[in-house]
PDB file of N, CA and C in Angstrom:
ATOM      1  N   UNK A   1      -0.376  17.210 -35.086  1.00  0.00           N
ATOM      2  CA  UNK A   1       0.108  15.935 -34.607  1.00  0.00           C
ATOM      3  C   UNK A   1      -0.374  14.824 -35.508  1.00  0.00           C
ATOM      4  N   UNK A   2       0.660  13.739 -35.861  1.00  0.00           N
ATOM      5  CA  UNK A   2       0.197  12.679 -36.579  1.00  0.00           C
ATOM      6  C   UNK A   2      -0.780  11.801 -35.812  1.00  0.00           C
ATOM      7  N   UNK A   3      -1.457  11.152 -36.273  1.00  0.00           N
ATOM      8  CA  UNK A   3      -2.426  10.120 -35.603  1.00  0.00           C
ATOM      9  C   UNK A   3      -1.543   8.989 -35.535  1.00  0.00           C
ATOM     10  N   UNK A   4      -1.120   7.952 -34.669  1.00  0.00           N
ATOM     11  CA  UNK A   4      -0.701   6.678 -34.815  1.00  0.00           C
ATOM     12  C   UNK A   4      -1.856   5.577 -35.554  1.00  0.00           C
ATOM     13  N   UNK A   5      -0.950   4.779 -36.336  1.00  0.00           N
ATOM     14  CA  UNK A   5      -1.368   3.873 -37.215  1.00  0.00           C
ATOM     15  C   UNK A   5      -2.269   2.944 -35.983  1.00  0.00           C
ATOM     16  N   UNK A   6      -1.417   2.357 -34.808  1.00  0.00           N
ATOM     17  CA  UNK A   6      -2.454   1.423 -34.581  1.00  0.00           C
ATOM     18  C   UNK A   6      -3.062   2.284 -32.832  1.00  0.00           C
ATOM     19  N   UNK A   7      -4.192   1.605 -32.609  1.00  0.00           N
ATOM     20  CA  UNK A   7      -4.586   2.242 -31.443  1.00  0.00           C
ATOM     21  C   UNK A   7      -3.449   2.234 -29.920  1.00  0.00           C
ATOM     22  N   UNK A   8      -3.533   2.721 -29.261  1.00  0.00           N
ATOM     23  CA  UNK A   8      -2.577   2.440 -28.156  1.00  0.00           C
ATOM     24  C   UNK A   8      -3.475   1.419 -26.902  1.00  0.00           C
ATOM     25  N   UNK A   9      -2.659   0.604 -26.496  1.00  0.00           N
ATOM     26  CA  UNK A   9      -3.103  -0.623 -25.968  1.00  0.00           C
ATOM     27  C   UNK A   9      -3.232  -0.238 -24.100  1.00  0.00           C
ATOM     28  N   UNK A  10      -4.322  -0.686 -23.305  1.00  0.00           N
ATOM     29  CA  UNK A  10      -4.574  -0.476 -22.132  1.00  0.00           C
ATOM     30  C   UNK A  10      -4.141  -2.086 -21.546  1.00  0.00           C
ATOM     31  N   UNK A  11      -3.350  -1.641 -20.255  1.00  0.00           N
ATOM     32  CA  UNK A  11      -3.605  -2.772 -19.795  1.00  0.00           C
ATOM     33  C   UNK A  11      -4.422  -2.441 -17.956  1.00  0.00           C
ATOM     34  N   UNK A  12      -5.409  -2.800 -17.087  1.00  0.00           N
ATOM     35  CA  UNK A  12      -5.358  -2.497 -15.621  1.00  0.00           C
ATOM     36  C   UNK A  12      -4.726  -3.247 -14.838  1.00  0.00           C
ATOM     37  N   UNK A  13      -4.042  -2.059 -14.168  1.00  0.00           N
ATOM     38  CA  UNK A  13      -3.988  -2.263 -12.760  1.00  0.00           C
ATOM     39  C   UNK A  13      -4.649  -2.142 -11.633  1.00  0.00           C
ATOM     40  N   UNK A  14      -3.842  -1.995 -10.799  1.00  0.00           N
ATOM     41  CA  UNK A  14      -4.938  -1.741  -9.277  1.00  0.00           C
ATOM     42  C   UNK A  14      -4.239  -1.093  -8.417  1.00  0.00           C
ATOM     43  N   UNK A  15      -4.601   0.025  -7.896  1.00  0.00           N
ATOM     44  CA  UNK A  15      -4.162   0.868  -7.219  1.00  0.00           C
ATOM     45  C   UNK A  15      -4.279   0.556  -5.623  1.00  0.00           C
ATOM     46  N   UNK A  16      -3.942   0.408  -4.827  1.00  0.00           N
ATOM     47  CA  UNK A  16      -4.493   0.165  -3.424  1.00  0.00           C
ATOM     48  C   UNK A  16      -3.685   1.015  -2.388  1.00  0.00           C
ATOM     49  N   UNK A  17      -4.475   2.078  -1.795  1.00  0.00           N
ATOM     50  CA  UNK A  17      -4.084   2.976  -0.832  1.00  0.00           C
ATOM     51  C   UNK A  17      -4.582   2.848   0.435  1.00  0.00           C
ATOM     52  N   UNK A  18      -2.944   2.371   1.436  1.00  0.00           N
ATOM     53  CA  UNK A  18      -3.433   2.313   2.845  1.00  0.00           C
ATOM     54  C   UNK A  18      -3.178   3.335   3.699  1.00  0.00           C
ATOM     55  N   UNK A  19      -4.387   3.909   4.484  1.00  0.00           N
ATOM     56  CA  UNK A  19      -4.490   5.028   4.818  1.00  0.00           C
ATOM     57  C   UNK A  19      -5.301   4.535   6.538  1.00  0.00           C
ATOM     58  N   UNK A  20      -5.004   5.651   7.168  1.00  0.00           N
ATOM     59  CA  UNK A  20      -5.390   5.326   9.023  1.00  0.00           C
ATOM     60  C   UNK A  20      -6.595   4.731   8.783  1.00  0.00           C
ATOM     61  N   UNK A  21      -7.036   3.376   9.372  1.00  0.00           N
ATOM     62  CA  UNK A  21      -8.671   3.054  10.221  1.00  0.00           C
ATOM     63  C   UNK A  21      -9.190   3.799  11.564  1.00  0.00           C
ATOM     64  N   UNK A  22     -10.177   2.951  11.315  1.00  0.00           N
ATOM     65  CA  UNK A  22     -10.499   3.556  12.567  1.00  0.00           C
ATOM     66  C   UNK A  22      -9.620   3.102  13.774  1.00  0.00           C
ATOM     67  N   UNK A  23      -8.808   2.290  13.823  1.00  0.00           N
ATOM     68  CA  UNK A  23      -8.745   1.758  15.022  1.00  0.00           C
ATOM     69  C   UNK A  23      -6.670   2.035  15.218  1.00  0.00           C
ATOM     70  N   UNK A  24      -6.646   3.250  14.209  1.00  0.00           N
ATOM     71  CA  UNK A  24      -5.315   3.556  14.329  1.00  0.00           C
ATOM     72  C   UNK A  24      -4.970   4.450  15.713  1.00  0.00           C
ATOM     73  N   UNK A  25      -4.106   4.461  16.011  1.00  0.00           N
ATOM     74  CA  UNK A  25      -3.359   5.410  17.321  1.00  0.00           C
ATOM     75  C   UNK A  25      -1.264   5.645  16.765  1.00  0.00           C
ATOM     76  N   UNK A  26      -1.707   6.625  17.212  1.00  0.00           N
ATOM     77  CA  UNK A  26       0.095   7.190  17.527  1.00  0.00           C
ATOM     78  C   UNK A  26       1.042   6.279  18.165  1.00  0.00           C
ATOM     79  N   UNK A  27       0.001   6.110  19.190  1.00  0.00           N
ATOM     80  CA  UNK A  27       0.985   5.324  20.297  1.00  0.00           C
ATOM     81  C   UNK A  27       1.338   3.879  19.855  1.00  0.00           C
ATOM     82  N   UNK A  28       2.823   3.609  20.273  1.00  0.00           N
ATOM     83  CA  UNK A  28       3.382   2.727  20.027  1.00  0.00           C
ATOM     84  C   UNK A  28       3.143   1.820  21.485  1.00  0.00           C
ATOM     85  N   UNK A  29       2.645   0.524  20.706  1.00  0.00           N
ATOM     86  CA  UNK A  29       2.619  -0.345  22.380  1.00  0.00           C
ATOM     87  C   UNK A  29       2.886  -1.614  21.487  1.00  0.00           C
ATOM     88  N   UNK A  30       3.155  -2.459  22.999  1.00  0.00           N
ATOM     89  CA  UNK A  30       3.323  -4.062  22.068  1.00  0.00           C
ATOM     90  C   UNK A  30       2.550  -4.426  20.871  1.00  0.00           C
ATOM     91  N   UNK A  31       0.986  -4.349  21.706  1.00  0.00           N
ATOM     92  CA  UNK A  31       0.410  -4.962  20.451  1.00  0.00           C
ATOM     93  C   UNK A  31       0.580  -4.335  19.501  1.00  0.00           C
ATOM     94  N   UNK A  32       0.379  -2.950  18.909  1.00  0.00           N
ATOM     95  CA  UNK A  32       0.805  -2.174  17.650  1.00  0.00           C
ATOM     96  C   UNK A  32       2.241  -2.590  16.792  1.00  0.00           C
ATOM     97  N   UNK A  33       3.180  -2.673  17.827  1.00  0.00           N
ATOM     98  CA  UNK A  33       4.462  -3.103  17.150  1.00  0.00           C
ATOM     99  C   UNK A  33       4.477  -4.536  16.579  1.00  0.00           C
ATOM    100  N   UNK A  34       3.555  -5.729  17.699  1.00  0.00           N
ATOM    101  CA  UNK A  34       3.572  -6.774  16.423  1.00  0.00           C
ATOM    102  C   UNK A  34       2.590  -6.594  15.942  1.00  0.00           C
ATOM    103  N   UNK A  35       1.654  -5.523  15.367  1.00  0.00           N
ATOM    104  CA  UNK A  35       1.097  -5.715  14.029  1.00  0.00           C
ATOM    105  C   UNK A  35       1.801  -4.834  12.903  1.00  0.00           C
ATOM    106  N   UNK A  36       2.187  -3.939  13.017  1.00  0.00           N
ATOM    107  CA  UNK A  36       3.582  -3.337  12.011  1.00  0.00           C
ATOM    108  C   UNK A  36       4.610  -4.432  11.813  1.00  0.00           C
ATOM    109  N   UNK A  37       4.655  -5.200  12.614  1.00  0.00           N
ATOM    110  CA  UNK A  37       5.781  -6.547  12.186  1.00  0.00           C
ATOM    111  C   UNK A  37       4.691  -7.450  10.909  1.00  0.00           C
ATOM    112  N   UNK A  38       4.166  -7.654  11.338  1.00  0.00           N
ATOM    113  CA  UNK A  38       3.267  -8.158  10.477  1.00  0.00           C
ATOM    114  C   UNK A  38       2.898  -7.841   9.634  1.00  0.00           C
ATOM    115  N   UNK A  39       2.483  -6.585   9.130  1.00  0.00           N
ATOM    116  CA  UNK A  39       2.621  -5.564   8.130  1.00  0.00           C
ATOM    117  C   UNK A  39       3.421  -5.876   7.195  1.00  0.00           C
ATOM    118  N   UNK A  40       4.734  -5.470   7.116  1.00  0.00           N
ATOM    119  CA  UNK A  40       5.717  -5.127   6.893  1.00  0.00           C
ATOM    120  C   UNK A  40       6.189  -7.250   6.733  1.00  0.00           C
ATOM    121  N   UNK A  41       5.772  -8.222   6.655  1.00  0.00           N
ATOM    122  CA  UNK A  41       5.773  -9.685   7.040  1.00  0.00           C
ATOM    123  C   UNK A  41       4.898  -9.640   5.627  1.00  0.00           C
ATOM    124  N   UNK A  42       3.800  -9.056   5.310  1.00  0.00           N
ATOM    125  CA  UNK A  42       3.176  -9.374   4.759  1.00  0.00           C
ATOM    126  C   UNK A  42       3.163  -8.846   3.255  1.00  0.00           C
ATOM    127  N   UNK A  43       3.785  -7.903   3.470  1.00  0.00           N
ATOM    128  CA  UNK A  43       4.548  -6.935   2.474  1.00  0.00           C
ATOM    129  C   UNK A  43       5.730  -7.609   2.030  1.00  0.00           C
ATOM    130  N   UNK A  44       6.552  -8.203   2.737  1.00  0.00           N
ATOM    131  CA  UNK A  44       7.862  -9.164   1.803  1.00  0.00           C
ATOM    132  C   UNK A  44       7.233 -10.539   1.400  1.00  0.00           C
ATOM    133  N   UNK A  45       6.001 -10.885   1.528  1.00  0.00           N
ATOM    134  CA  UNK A  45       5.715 -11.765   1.514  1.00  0.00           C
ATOM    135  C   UNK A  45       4.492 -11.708  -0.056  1.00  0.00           C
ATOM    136  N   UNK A  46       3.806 -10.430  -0.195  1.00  0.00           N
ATOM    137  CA  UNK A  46       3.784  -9.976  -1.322  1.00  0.00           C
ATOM    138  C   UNK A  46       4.730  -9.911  -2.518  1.00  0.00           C
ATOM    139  N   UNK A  47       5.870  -9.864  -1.987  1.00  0.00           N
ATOM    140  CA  UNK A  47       6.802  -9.420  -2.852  1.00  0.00           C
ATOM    141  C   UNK A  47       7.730 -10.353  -3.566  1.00  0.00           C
ATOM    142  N   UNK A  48       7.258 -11.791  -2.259  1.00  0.00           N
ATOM    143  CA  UNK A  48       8.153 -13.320  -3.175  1.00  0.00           C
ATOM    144  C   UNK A  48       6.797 -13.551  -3.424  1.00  0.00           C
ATOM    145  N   UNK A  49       5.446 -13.256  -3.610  1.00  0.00           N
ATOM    146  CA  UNK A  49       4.589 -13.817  -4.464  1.00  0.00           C
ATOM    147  C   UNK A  49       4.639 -13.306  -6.037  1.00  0.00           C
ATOM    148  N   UNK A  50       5.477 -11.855  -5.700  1.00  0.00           N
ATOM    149  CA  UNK A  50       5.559 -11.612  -7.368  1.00  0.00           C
ATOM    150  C   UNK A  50       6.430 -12.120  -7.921  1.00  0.00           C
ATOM    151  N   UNK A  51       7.853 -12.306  -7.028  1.00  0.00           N
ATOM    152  CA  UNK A  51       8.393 -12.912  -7.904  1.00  0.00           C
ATOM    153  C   UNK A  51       8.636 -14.655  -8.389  1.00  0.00           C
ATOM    154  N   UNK A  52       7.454 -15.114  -7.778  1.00  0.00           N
ATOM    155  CA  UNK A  52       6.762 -16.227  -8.046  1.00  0.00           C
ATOM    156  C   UNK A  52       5.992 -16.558  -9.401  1.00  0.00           C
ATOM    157  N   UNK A  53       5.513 -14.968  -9.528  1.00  0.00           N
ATOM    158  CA  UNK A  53       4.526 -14.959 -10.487  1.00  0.00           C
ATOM    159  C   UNK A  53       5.421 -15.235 -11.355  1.00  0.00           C
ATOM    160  N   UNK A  54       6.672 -14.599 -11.775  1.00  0.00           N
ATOM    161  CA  UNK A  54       7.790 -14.571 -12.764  1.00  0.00           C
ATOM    162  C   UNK A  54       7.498 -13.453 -13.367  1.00  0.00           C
ATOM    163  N   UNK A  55       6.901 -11.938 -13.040  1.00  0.00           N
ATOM    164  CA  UNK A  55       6.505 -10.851 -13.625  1.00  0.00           C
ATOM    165  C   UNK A  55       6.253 -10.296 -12.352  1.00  0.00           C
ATOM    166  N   UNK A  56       6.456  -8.590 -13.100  1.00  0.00           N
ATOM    167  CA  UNK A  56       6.270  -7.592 -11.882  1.00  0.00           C
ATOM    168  C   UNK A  56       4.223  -7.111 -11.462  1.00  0.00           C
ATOM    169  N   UNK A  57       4.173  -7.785 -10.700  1.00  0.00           N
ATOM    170  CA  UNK A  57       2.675  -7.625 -10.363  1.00  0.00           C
ATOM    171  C   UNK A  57       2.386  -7.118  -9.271  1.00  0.00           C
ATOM    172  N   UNK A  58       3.336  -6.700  -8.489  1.00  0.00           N
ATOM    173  CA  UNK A  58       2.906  -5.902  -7.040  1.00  0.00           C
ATOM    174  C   UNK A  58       4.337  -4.885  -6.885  1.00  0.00           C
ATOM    175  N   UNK A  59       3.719  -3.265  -6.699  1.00  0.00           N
ATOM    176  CA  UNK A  59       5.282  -2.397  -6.161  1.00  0.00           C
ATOM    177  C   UNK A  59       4.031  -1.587  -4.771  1.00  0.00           C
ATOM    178  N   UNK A  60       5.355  -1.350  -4.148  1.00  0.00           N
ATOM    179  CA  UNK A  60       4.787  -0.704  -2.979  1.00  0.00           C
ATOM    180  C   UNK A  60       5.469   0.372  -2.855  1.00  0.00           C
ATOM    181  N   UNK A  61       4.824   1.973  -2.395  1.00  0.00           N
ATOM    182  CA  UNK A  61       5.641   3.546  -2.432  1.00  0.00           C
ATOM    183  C   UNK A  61       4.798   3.819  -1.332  1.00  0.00           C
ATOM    184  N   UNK A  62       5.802   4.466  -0.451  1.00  0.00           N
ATOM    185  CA  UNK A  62       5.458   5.362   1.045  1.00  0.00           C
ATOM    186  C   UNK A  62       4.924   6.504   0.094  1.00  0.00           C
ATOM    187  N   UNK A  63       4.457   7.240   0.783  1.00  0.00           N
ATOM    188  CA  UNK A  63       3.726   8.996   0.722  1.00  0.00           C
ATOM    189  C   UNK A  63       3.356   9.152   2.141  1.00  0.00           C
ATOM    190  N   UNK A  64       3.126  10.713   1.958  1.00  0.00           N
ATOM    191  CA  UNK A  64       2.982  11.592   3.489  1.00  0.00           C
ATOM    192  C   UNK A  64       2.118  10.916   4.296  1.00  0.00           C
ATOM    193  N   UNK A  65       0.926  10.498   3.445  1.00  0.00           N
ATOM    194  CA  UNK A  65      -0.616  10.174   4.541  1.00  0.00           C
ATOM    195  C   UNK A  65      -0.560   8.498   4.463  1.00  0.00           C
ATOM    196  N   UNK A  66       0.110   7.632   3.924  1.00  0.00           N
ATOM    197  CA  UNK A  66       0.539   6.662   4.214  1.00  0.00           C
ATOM    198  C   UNK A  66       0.683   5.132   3.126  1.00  0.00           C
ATOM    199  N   UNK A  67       0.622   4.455   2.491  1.00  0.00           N
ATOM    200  CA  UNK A  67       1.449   3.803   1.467  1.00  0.00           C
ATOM    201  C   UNK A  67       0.039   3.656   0.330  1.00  0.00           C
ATOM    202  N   UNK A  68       0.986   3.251  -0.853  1.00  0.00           N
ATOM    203  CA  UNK A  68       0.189   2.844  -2.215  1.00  0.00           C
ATOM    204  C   UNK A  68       0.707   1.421  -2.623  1.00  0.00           C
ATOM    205  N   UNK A  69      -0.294   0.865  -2.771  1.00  0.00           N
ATOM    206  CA  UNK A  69       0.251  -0.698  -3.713  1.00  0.00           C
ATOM    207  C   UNK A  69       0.100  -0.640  -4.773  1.00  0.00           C
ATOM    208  N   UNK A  70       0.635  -1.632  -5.587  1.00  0.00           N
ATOM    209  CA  UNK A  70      -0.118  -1.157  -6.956  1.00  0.00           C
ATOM    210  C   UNK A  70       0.211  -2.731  -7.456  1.00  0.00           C
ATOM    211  N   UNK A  71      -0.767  -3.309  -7.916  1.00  0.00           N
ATOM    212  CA  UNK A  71      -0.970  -4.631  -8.158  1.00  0.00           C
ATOM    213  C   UNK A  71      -1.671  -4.810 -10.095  1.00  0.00           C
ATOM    214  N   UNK A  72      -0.528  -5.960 -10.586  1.00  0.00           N
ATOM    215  CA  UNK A  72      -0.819  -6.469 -11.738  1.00  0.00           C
ATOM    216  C   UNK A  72      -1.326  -7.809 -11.846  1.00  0.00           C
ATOM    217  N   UNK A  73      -2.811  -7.333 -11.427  1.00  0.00           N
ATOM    218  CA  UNK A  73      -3.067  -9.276 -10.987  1.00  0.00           C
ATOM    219  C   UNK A  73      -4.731  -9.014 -12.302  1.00  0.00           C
ATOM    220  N   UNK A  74      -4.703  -9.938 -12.165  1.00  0.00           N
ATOM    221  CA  UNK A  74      -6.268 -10.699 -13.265  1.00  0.00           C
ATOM    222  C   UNK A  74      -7.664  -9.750 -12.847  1.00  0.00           C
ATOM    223  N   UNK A  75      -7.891  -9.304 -11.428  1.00  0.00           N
ATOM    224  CA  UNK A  75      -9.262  -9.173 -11.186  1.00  0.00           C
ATOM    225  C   UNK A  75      -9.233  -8.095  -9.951  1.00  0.00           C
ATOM    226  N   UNK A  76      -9.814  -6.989  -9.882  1.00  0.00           N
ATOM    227  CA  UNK A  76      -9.703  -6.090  -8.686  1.00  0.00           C
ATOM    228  C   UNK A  76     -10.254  -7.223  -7.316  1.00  0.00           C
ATOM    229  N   UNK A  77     -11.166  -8.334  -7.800  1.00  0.00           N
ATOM    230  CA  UNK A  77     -10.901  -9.263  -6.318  1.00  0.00           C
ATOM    231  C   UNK A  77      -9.725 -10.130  -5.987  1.00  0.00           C
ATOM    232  N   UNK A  78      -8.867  -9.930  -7.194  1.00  0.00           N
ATOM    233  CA  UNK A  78      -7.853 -10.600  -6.864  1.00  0.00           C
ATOM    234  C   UNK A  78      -6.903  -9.573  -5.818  1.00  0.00           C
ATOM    235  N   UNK A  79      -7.002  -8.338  -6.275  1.00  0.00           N
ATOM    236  CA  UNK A  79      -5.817  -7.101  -5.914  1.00  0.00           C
ATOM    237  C   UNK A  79      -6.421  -7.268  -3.984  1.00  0.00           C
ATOM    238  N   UNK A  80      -7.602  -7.359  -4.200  1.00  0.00           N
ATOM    239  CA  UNK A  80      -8.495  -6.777  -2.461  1.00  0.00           C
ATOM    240  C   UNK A  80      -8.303  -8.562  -1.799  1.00  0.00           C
ATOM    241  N   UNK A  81      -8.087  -9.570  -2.458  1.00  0.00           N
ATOM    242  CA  UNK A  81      -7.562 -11.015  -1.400  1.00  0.00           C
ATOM    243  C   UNK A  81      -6.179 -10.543  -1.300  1.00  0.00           C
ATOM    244  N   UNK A  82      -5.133  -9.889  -2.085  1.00  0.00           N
ATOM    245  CA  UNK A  82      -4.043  -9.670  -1.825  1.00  0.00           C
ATOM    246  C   UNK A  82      -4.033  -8.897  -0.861  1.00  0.00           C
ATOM    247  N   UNK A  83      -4.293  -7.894  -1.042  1.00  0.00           N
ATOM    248  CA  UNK A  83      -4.530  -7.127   0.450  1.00  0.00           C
ATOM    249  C   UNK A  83      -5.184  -7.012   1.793  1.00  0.00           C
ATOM    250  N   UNK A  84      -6.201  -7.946   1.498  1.00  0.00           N
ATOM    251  CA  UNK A  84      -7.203  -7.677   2.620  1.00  0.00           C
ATOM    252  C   UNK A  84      -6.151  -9.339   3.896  1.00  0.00           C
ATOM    253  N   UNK A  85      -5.071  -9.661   3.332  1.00  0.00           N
ATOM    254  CA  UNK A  85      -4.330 -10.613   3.582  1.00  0.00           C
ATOM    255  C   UNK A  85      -3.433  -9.863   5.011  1.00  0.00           C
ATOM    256  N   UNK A  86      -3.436  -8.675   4.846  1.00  0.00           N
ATOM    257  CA  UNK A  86      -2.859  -7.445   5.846  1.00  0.00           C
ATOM    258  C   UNK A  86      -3.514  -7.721   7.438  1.00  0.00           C
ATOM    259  N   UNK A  87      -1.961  -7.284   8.389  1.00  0.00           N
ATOM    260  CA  UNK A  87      -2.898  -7.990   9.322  1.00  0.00           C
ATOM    261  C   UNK A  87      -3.012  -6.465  10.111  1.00  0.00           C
ATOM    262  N   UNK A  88      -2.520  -5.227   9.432  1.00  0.00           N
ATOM    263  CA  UNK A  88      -2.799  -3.644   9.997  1.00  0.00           C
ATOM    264  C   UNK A  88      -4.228  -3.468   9.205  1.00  0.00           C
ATOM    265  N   UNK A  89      -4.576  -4.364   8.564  1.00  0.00           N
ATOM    266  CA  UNK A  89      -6.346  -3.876   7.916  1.00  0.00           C
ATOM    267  C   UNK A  89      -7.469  -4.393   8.492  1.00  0.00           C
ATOM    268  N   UNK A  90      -6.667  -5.731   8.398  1.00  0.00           N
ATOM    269  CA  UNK A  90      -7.530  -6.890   9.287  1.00  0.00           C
ATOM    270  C   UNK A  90      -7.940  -6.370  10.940  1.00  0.00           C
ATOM    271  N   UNK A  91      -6.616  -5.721  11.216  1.00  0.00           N
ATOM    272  CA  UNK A  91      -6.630  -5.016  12.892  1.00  0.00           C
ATOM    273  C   UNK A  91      -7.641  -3.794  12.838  1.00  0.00           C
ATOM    274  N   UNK A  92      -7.708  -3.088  11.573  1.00  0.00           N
ATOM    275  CA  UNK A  92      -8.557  -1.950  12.048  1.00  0.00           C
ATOM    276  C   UNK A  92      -7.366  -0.704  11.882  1.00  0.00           C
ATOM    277  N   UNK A  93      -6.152  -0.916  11.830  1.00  0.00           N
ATOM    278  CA  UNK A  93      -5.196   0.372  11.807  1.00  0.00           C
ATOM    279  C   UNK A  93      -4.859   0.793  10.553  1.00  0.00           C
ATOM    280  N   UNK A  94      -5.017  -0.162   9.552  1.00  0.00           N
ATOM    281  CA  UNK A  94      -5.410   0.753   7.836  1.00  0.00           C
ATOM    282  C   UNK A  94      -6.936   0.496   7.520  1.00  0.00           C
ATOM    283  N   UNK A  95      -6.303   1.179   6.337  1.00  0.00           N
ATOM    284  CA  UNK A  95      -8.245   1.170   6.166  1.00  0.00           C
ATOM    285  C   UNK A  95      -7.677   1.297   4.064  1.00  0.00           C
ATOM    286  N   UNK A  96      -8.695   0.281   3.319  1.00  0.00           N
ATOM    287  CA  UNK A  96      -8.070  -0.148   2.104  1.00  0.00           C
ATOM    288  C   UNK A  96      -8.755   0.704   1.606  1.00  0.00           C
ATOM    289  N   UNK A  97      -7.979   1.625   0.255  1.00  0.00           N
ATOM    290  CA  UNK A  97      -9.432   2.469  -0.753  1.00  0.00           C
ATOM    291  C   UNK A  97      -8.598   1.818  -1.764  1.00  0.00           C
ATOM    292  N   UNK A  98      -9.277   0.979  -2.846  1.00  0.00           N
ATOM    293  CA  UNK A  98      -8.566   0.096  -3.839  1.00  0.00           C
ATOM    294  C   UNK A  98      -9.128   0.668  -5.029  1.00  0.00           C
ATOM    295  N   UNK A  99      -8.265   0.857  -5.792  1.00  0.00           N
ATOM    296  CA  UNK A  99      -9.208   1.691  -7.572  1.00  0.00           C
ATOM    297  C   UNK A  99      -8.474   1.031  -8.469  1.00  0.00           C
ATOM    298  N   UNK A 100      -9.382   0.620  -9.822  1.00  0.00           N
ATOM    299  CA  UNK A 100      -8.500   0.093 -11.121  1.00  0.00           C
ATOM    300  C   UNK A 100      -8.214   1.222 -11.744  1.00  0.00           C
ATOM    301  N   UNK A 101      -7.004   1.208 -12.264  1.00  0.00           N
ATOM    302  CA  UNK A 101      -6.089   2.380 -13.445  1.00  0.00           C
ATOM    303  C   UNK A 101      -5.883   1.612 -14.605  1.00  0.00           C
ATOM    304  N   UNK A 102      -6.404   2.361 -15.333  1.00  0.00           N
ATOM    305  CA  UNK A 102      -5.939   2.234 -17.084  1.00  0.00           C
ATOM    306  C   UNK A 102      -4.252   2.777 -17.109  1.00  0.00           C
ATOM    307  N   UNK A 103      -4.010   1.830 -17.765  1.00  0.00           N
ATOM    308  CA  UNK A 103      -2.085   2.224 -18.116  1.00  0.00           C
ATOM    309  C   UNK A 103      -1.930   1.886 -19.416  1.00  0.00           C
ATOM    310  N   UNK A 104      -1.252   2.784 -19.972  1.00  0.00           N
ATOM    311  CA  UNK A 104      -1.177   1.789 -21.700  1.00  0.00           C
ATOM    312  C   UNK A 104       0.174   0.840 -21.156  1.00  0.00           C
ATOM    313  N   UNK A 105      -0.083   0.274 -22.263  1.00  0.00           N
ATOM    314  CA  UNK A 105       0.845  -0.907 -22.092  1.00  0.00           C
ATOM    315  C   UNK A 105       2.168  -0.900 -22.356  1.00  0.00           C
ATOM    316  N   UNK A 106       2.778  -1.465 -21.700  1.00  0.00           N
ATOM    317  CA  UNK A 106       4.652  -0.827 -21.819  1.00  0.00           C
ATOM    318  C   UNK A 106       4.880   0.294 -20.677  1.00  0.00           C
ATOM    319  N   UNK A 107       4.221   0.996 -19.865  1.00  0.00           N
ATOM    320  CA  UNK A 107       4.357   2.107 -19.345  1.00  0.00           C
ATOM    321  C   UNK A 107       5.090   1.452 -18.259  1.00  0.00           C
ATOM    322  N   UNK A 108       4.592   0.635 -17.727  1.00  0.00           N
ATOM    323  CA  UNK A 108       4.704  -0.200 -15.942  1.00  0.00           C
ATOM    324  C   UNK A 108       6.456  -1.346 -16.030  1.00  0.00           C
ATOM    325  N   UNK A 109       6.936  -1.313 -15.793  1.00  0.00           N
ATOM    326  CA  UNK A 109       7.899  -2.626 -15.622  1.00  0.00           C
ATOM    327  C   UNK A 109       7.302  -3.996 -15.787  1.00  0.00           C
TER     328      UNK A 109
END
């Protein structure tokens, strides 16, 4: 394999996986349903902040055990005020595990 002339460039992101708290349940009751409204409020509301930014800095993907964010912001305390903004985290029914990822650059939208 040839070596490339110049090094390949990193940029981070931030990974943020919401997964059950403690204070999750099955059961669907009022209060649960308006905090999934809210959720899901706070999540489109993420989503005109990116495109505020004028660049793609926040995507969100379902999976089995329950969603991933993935945030292109300045500072992993920036990625955890974006999220900790949640009002299913704030409630106790997610629970945040947030990690920075190396990406080379160009990879992401």
């Amino acid at each position: 394999m040839k070596k490339t002339e110049t090094p390949t460039q990193f940029m981070t992101a931030y990974l943020a996986f919401l997964v059950r708290g403690e204070k999750w349940t099955p059961e669907k009751t009022p209060q649960t349903e308006e905090i999934q409204k809210g959720h899901m409020a706070n999540i489109h509301r993420l989503c005109r902040y990116e495109e505020a930014c004028g660049r793609r800095t926040f995507w969100r993907r379902r999976y089995a055990f329950g969603e991933s964010l993935f945030f292109r912001v300045a500072s992993l305390e920036e990625a955890r005020t974006l999220t900790m903004t949640d009002p299913a985290i704030q409630a106790g029914r997610l629970a945040l595990d947030l990690h920075p990822w190396l990406v080379p650059e160009g990879v992401l939208p």
